[in-house]
PDB file of N, CA and C in Angstrom:
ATOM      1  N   UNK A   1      -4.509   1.353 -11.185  1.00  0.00           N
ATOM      2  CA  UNK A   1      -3.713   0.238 -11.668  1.00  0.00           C
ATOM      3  C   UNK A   1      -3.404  -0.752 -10.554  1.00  0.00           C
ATOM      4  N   UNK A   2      -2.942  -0.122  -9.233  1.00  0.00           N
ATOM      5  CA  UNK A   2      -3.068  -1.054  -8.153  1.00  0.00           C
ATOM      6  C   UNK A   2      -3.869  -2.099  -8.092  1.00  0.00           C
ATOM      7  N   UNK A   3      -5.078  -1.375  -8.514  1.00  0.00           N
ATOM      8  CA  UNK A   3      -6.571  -2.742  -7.735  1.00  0.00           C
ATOM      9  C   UNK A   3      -6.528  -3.406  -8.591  1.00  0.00           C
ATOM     10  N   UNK A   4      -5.865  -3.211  -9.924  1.00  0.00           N
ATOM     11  CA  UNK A   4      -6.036  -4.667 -10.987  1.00  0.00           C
ATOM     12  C   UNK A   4      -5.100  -5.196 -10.709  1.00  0.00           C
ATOM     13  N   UNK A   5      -4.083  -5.226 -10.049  1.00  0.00           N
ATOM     14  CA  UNK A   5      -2.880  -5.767 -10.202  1.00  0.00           C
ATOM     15  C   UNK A   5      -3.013  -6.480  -8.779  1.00  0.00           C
ATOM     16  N   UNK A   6      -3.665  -6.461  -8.012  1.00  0.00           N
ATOM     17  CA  UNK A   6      -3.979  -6.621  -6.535  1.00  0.00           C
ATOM     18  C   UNK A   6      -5.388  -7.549  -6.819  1.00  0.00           C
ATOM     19  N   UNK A   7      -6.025  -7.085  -7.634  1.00  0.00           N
ATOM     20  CA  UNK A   7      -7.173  -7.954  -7.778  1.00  0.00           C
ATOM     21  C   UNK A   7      -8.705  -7.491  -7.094  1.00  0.00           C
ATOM     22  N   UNK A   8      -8.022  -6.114  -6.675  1.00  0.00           N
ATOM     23  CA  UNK A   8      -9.464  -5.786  -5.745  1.00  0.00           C
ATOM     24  C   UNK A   8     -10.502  -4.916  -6.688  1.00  0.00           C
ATOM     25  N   UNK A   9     -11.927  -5.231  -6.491  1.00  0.00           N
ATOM     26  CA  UNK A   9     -12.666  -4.489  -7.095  1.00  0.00           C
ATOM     27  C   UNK A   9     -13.395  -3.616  -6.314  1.00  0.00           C
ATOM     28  N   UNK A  10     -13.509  -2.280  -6.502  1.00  0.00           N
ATOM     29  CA  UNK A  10     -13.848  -1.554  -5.749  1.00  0.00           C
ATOM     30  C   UNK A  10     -15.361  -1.475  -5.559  1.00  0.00           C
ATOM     31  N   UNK A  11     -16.038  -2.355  -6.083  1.00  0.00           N
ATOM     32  CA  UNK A  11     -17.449  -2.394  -5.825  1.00  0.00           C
ATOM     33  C   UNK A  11     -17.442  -3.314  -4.425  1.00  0.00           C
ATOM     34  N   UNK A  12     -16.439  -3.994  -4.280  1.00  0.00           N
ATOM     35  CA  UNK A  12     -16.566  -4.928  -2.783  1.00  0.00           C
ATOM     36  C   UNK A  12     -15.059  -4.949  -2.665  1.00  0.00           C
ATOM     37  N   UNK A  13     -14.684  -3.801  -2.224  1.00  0.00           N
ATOM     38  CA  UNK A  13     -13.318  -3.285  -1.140  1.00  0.00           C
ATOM     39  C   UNK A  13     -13.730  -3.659   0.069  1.00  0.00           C
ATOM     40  N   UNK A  14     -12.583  -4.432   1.207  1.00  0.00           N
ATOM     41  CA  UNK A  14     -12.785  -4.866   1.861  1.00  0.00           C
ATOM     42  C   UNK A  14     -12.456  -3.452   3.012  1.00  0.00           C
ATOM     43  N   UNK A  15     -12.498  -3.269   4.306  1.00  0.00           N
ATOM     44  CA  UNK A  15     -11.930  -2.162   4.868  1.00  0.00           C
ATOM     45  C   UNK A  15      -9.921  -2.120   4.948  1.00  0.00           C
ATOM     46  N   UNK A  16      -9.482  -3.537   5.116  1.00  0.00           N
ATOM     47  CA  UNK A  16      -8.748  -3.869   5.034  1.00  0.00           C
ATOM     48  C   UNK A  16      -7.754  -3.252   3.974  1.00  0.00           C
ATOM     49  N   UNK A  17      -8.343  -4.029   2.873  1.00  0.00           N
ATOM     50  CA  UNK A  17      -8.067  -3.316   1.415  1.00  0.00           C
ATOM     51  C   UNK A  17      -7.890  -1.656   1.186  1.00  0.00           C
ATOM     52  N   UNK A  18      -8.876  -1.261   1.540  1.00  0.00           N
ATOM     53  CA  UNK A  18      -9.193   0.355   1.302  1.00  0.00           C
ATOM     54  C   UNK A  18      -8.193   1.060   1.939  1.00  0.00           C
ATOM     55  N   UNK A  19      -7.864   0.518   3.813  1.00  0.00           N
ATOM     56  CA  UNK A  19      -6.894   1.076   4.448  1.00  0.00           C
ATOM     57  C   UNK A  19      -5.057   0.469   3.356  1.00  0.00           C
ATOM     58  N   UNK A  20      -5.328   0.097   2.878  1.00  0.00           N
ATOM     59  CA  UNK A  20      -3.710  -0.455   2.742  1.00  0.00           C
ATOM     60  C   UNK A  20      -3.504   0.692   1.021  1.00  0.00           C
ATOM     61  N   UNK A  21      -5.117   0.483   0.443  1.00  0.00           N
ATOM     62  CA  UNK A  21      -4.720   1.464  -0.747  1.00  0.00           C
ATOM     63  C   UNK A  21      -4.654   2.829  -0.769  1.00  0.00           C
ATOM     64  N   UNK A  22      -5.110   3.328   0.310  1.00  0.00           N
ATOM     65  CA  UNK A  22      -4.713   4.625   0.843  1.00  0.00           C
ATOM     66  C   UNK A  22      -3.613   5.224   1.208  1.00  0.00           C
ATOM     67  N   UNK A  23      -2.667   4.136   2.170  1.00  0.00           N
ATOM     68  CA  UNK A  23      -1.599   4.051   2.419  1.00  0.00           C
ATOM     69  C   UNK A  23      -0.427   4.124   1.464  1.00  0.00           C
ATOM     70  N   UNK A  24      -1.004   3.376   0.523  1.00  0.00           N
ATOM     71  CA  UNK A  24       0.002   2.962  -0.397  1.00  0.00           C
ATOM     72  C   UNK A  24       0.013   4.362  -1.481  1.00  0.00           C
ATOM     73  N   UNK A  25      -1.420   4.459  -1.695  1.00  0.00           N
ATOM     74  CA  UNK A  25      -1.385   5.953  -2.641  1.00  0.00           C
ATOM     75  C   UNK A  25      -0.856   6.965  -1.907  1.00  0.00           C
ATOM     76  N   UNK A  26      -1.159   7.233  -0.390  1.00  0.00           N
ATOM     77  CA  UNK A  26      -0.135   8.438   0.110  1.00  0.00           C
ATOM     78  C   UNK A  26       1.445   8.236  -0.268  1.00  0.00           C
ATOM     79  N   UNK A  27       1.775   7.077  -0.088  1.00  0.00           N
ATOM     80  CA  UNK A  27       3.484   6.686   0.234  1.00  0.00           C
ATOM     81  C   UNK A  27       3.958   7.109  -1.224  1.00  0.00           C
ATOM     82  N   UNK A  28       3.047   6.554  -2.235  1.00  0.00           N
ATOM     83  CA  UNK A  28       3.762   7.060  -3.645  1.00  0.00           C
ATOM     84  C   UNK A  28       3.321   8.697  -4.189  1.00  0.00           C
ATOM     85  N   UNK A  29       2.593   9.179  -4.149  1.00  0.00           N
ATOM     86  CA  UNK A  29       2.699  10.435  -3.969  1.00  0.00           C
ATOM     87  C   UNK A  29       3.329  11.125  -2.727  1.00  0.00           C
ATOM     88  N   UNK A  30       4.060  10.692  -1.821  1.00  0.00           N
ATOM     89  CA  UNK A  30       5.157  11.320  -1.220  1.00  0.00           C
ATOM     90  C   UNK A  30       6.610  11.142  -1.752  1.00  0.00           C
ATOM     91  N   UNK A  31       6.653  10.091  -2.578  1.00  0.00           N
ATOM     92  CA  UNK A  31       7.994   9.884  -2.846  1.00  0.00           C
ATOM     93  C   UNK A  31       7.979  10.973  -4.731  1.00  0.00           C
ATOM     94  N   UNK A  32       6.923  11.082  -4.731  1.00  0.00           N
ATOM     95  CA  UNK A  32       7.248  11.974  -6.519  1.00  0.00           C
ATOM     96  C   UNK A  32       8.197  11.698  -7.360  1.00  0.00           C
ATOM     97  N   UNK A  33       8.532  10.296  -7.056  1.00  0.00           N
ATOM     98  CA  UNK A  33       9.678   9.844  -8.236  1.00  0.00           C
ATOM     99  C   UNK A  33       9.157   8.666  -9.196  1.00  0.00           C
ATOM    100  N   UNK A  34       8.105   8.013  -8.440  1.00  0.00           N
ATOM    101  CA  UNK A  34       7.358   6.905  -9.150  1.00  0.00           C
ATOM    102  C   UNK A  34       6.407   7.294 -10.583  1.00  0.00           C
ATOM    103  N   UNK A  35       6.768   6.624 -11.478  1.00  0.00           N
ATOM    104  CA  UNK A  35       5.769   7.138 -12.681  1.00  0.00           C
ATOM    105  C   UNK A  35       5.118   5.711 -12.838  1.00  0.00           C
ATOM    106  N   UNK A  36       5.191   4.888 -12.640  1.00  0.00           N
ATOM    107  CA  UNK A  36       4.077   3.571 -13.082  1.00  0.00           C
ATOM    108  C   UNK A  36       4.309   2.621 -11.533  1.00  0.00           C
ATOM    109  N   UNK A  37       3.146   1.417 -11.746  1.00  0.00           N
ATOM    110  CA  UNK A  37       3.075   0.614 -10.517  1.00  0.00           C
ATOM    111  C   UNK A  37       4.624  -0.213 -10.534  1.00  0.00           C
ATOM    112  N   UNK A  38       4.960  -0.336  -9.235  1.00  0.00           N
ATOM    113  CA  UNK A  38       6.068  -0.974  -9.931  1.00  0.00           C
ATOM    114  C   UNK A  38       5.880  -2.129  -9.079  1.00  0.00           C
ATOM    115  N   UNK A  39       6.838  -3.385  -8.661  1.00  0.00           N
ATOM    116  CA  UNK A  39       6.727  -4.213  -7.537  1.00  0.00           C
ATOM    117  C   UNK A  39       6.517  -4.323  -6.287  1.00  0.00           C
ATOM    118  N   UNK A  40       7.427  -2.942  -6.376  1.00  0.00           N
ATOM    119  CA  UNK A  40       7.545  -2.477  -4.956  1.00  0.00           C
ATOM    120  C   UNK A  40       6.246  -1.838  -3.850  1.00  0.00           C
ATOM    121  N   UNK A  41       5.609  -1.432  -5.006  1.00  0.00           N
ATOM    122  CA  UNK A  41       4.336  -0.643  -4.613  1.00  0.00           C
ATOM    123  C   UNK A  41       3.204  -1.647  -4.181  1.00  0.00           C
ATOM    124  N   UNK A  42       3.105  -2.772  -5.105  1.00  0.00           N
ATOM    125  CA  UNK A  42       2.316  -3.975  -4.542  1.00  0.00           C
ATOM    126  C   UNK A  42       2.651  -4.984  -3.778  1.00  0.00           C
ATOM    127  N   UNK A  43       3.870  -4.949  -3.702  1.00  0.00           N
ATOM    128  CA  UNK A  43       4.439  -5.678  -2.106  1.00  0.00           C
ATOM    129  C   UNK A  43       3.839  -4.751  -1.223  1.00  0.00           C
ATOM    130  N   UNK A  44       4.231  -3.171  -0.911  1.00  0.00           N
ATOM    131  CA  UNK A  44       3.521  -2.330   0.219  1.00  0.00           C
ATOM    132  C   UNK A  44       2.298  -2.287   0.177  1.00  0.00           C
ATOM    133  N   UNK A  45       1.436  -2.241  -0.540  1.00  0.00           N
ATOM    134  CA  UNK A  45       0.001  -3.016  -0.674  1.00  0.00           C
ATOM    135  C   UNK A  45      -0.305  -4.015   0.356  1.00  0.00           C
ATOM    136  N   UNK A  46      -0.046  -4.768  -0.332  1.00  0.00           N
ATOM    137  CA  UNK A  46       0.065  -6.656  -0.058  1.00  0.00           C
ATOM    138  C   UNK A  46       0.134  -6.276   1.863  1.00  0.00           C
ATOM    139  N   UNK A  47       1.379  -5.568   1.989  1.00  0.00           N
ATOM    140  CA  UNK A  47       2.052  -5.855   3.351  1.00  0.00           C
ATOM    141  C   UNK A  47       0.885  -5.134   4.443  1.00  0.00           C
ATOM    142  N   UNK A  48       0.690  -3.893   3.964  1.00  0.00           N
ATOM    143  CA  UNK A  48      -0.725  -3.311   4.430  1.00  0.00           C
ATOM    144  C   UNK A  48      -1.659  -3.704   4.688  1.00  0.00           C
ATOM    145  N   UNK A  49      -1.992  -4.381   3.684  1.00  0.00           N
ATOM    146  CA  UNK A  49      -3.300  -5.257   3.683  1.00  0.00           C
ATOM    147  C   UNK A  49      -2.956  -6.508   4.657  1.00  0.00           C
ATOM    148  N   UNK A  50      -2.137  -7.386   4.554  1.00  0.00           N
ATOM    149  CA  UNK A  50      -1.537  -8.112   5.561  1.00  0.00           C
ATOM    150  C   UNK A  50      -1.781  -8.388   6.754  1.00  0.00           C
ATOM    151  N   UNK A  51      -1.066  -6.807   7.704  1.00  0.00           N
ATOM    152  CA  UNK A  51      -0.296  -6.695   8.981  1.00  0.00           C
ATOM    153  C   UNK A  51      -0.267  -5.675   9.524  1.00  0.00           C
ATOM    154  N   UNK A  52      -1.675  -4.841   8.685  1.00  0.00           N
ATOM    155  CA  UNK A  52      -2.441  -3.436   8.891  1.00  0.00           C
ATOM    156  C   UNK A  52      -1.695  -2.111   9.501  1.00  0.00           C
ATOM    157  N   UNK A  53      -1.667  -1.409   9.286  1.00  0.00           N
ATOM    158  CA  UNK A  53      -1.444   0.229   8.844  1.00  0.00           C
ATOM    159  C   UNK A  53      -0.345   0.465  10.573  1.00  0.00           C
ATOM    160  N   UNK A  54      -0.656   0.109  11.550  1.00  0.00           N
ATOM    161  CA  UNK A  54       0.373   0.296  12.466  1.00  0.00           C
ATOM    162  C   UNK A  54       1.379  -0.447  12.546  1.00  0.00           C
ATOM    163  N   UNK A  55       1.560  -1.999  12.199  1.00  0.00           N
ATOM    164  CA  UNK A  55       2.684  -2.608  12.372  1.00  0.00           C
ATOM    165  C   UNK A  55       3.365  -2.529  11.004  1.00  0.00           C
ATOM    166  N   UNK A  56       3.005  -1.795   9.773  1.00  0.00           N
ATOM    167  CA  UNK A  56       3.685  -1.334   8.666  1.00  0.00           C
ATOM    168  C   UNK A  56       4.843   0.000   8.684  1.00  0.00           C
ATOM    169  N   UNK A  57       3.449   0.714   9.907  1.00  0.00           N
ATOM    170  CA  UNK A  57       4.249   1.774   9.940  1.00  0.00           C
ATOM    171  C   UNK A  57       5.855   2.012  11.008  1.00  0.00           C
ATOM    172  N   UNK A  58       5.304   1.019  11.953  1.00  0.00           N
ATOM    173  CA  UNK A  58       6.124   0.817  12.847  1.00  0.00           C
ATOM    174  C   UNK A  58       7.747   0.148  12.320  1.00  0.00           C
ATOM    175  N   UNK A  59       7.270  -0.603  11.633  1.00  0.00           N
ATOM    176  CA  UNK A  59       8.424  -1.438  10.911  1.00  0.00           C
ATOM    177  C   UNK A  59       9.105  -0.527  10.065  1.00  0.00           C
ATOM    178  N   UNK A  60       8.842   0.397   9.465  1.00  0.00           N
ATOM    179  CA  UNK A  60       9.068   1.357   8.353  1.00  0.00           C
ATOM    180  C   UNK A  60      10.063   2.448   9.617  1.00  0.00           C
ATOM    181  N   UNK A  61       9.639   2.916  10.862  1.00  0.00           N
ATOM    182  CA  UNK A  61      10.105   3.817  11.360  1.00  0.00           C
ATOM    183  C   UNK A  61      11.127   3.084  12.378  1.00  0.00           C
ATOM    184  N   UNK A  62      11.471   1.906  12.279  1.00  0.00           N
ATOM    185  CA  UNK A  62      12.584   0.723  12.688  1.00  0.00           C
ATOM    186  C   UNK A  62      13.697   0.557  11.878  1.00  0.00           C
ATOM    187  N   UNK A  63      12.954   0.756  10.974  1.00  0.00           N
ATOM    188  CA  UNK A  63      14.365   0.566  10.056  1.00  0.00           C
ATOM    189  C   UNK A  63      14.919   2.051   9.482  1.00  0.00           C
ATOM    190  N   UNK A  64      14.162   3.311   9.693  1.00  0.00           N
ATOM    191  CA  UNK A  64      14.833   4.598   9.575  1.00  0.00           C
ATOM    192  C   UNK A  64      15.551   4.980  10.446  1.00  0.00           C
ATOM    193  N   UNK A  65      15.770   4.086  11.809  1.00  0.00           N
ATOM    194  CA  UNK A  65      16.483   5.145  12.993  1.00  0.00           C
ATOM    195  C   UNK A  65      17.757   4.377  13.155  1.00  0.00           C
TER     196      UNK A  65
END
């Protein structure tokens, strides 16, 4: 549901793309409370895809401490 909602087709995923939907599918199967895409999930997408997988994560472990 992501990639339609994101617009990506997986016949021409960019690496970019692929790294941010990975990300994003780990993060919501860690949280086990999500049952559908919600906003939030394609903003963290979006942001992934963005400003790539270390300065997401970094920002994420900035604002936990």
């Amino acid at each position: 549901l992501l990639c339609l909602e994101a617009g990506v087709k997986p016949s021409t995923i960019k690496p970019s793309e692929y790294q941010a939907l990975e990300l994003t599918y780990g993060k919501f199967i860690e949280t086990k409370k999500a049952k559908t895409v919600s906003s939030e999930w394609l903003d963290y997408f979006e942001n992934v895809n963005k400003y790539g997988a270390y300065y997401t994560m970094k920002k994420e472990k900035n604002e936990n401490e």
